[in-house]
C-alpha atoms as a PDB file:
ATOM      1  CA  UNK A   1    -113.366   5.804 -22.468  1.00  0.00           C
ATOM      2  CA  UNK A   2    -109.779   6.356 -21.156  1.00  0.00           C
ATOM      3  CA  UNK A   3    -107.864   8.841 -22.393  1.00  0.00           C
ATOM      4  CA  UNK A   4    -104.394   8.478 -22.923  1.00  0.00           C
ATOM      5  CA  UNK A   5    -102.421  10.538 -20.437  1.00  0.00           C
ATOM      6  CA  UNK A   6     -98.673   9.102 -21.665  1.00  0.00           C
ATOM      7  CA  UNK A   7     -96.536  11.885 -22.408  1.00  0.00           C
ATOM      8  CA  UNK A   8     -94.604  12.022 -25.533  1.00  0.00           C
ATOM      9  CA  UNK A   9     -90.874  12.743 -25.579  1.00  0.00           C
ATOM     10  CA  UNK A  10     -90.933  15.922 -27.601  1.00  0.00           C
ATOM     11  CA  UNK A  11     -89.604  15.978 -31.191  1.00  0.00           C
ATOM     12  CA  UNK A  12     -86.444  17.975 -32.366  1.00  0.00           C
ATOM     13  CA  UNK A  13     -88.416  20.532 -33.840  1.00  0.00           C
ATOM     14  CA  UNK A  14     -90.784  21.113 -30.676  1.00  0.00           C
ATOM     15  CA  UNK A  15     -87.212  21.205 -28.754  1.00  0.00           C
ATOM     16  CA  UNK A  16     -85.666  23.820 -31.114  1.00  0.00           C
ATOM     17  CA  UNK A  17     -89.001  25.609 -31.959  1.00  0.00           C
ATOM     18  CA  UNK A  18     -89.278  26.199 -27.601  1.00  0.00           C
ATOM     19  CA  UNK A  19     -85.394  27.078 -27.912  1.00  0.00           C
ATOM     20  CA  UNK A  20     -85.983  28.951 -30.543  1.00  0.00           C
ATOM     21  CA  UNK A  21     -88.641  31.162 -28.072  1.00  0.00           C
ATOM     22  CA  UNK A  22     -86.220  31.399 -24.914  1.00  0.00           C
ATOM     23  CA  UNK A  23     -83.076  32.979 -26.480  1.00  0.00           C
ATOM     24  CA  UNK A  24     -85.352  36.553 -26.102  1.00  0.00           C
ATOM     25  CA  UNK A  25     -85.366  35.568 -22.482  1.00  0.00           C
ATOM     26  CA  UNK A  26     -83.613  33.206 -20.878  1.00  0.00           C
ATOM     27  CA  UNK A  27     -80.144  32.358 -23.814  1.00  0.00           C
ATOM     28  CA  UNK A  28     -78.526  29.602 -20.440  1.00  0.00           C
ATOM     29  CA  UNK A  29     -81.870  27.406 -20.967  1.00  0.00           C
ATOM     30  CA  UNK A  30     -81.915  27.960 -24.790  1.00  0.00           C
ATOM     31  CA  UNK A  31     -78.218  26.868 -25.173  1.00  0.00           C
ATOM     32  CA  UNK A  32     -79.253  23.696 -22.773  1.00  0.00           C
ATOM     33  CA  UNK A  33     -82.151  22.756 -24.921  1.00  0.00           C
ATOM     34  CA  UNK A  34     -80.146  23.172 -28.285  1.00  0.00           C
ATOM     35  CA  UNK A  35     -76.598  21.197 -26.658  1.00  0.00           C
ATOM     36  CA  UNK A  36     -79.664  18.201 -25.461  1.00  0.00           C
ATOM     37  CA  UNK A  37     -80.466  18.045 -29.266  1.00  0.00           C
ATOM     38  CA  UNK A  38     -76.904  18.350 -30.252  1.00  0.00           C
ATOM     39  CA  UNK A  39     -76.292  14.932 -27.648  1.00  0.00           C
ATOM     40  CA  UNK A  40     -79.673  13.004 -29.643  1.00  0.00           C
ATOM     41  CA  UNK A  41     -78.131  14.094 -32.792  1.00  0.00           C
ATOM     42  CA  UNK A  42     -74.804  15.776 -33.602  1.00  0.00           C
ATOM     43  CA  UNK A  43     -75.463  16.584 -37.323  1.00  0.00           C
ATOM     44  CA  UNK A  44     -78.304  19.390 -36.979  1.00  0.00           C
ATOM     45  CA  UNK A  45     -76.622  21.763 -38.535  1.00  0.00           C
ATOM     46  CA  UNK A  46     -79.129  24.175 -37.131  1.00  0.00           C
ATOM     47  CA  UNK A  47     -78.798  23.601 -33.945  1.00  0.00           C
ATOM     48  CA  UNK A  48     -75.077  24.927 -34.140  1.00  0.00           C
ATOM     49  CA  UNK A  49     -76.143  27.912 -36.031  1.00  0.00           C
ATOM     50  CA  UNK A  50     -78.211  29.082 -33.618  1.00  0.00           C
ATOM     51  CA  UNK A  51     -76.141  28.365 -30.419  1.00  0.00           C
ATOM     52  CA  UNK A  52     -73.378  30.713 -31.974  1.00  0.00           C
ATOM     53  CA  UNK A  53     -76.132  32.886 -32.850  1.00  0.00           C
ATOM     54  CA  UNK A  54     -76.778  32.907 -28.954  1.00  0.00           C
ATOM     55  CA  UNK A  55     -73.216  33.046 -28.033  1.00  0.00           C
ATOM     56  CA  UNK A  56     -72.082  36.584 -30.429  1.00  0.00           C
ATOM     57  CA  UNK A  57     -75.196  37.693 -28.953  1.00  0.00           C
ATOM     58  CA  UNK A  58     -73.944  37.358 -25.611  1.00  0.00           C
ATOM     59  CA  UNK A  59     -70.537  38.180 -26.450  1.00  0.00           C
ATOM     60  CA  UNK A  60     -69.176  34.849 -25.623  1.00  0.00           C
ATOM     61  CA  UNK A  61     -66.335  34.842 -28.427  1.00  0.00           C
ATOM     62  CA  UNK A  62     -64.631  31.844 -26.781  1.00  0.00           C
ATOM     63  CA  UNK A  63     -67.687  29.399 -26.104  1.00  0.00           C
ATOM     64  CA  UNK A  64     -68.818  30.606 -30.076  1.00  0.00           C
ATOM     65  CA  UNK A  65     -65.179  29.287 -30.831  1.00  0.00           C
ATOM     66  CA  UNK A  66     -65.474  26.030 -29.350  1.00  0.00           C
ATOM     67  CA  UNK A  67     -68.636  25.238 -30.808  1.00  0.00           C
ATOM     68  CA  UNK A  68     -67.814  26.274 -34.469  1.00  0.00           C
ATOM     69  CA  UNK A  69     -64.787  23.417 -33.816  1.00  0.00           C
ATOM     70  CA  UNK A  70     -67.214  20.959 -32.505  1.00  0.00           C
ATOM     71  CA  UNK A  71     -69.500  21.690 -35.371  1.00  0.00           C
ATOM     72  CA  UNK A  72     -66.890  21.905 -38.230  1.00  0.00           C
ATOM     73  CA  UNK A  73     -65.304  18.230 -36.440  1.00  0.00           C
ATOM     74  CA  UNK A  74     -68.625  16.447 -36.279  1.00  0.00           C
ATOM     75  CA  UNK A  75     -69.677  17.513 -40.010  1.00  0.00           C
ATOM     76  CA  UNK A  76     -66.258  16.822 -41.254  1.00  0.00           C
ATOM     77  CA  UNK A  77     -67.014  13.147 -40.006  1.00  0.00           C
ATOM     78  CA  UNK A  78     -70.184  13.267 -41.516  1.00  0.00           C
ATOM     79  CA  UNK A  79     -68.754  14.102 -44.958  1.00  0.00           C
ATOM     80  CA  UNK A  80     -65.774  11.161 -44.600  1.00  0.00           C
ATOM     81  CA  UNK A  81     -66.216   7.978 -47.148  1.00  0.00           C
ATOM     82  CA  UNK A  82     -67.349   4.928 -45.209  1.00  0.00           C
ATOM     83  CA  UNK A  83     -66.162   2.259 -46.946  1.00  0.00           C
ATOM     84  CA  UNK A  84     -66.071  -1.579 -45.606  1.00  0.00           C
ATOM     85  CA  UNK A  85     -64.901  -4.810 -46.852  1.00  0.00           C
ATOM     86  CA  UNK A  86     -61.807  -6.241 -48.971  1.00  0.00           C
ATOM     87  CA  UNK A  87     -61.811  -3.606 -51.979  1.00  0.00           C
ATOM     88  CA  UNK A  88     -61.717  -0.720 -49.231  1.00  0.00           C
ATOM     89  CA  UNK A  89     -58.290   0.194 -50.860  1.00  0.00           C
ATOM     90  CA  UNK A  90     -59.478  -0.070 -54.098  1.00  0.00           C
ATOM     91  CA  UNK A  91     -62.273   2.322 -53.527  1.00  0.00           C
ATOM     92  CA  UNK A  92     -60.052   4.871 -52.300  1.00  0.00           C
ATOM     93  CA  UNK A  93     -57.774   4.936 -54.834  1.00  0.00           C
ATOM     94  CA  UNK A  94     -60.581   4.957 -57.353  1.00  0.00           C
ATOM     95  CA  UNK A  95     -62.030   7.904 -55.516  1.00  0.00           C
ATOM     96  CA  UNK A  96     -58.816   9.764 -55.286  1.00  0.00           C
ATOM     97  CA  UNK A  97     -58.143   9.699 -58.862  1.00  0.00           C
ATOM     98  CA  UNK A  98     -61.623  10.848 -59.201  1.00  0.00           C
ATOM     99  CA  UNK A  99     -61.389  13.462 -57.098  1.00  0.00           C
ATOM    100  CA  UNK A 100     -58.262  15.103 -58.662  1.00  0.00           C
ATOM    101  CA  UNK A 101     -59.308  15.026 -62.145  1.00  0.00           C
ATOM    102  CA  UNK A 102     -62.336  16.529 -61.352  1.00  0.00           C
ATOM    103  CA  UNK A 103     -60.250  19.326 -59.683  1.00  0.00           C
ATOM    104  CA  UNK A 104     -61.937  18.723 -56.112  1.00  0.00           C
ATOM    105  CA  UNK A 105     -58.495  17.634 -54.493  1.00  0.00           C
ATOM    106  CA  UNK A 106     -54.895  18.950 -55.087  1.00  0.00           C
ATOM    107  CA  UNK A 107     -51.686  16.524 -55.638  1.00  0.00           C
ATOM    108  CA  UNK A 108     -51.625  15.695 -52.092  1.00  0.00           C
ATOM    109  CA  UNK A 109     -55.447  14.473 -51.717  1.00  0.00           C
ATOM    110  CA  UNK A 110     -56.348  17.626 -50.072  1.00  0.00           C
ATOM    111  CA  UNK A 111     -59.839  19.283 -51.049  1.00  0.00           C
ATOM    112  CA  UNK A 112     -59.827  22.461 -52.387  1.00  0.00           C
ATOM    113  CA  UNK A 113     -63.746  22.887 -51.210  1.00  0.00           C
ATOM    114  CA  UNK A 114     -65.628  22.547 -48.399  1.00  0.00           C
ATOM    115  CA  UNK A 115     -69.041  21.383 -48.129  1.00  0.00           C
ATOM    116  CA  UNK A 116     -71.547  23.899 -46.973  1.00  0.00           C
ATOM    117  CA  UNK A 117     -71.778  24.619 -43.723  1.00  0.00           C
ATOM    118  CA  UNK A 118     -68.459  23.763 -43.083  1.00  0.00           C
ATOM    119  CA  UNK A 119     -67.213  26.600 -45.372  1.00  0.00           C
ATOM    120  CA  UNK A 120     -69.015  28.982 -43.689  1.00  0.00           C
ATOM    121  CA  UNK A 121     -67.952  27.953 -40.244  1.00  0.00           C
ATOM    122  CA  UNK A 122     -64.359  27.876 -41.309  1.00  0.00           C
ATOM    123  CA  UNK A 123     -64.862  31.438 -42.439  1.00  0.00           C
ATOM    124  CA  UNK A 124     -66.703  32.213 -39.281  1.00  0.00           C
ATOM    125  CA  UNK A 125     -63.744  31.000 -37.441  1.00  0.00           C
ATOM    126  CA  UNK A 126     -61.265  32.500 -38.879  1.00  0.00           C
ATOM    127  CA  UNK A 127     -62.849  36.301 -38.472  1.00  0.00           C
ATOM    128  CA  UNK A 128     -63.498  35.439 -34.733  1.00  0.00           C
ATOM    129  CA  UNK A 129     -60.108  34.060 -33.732  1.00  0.00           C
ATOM    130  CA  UNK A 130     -58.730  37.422 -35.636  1.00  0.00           C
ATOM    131  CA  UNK A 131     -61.542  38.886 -33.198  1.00  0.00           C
ATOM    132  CA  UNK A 132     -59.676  37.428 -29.863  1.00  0.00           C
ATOM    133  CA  UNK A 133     -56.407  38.138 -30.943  1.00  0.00           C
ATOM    134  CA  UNK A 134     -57.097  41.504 -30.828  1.00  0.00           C
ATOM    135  CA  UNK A 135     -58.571  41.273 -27.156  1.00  0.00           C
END
């Protein structure tokens, strides 16, 4: 019998799992394994977490910076209405008023909340760029 020798792209959680190993040893290979999974798919939330995890480790404060603002951009489009077709407008203004009775938005259609992790990244981001300034 032949055995089959094809090799199998490896999943997200082999990748991360393997990433997860090297940031003991070797944090340049870890942070190119997690920014390959952040290329195949830019919503693992994870995947952020940990490469700032990497970066405060190595006292990158900048690089940590940037990739809180990539993360809190690409799960702020995430968390944007998609809405297509003719009653687009109506849908929005039917979500709007929604959204400020329920107290989730103020007068101006800004929310008052943040999803999770976003929250948390915006708070992140905030202590570190207080961080900086002080450098």
């Amino acid at each position: 019998m032949e055995e089959n020798t094809r090799q199998h792209a490896p999943t997200i959680k082999e990748l991360s799992s393997e990433a997860r190993k090297l940031e003991v040893d070797d944090f340049k290979k870890a942070i190119a394994i997690y920014l390959k999974l952040l290329k195949r798919d830019k919503y693992l939330g994870e995947v952020y977490n940990r490469i700032m995890i990497v970066y405060r480790k190595q006292k990158l404060p900048q690089k940590e910076l940037d990739i809180i603002d990539k993360a809190i951009k690409a799960f702020s489009e995430l968390h944007q209405p998609k809405v297509k077709g003719a009653s687009k407008a109506q849908v929005t203004r039917l979500s709007n008023s929604l959204s400020r009775a329920l107290g989730l938005v103020d007068k101006k259609g800004v929310p008052m909340y943040d999803a999770e992790p976003i929250a948390k990244w915006k708070q992140r981001k905030a202590l570190l760029e207080k961080k900086i300034n002080k450098l």
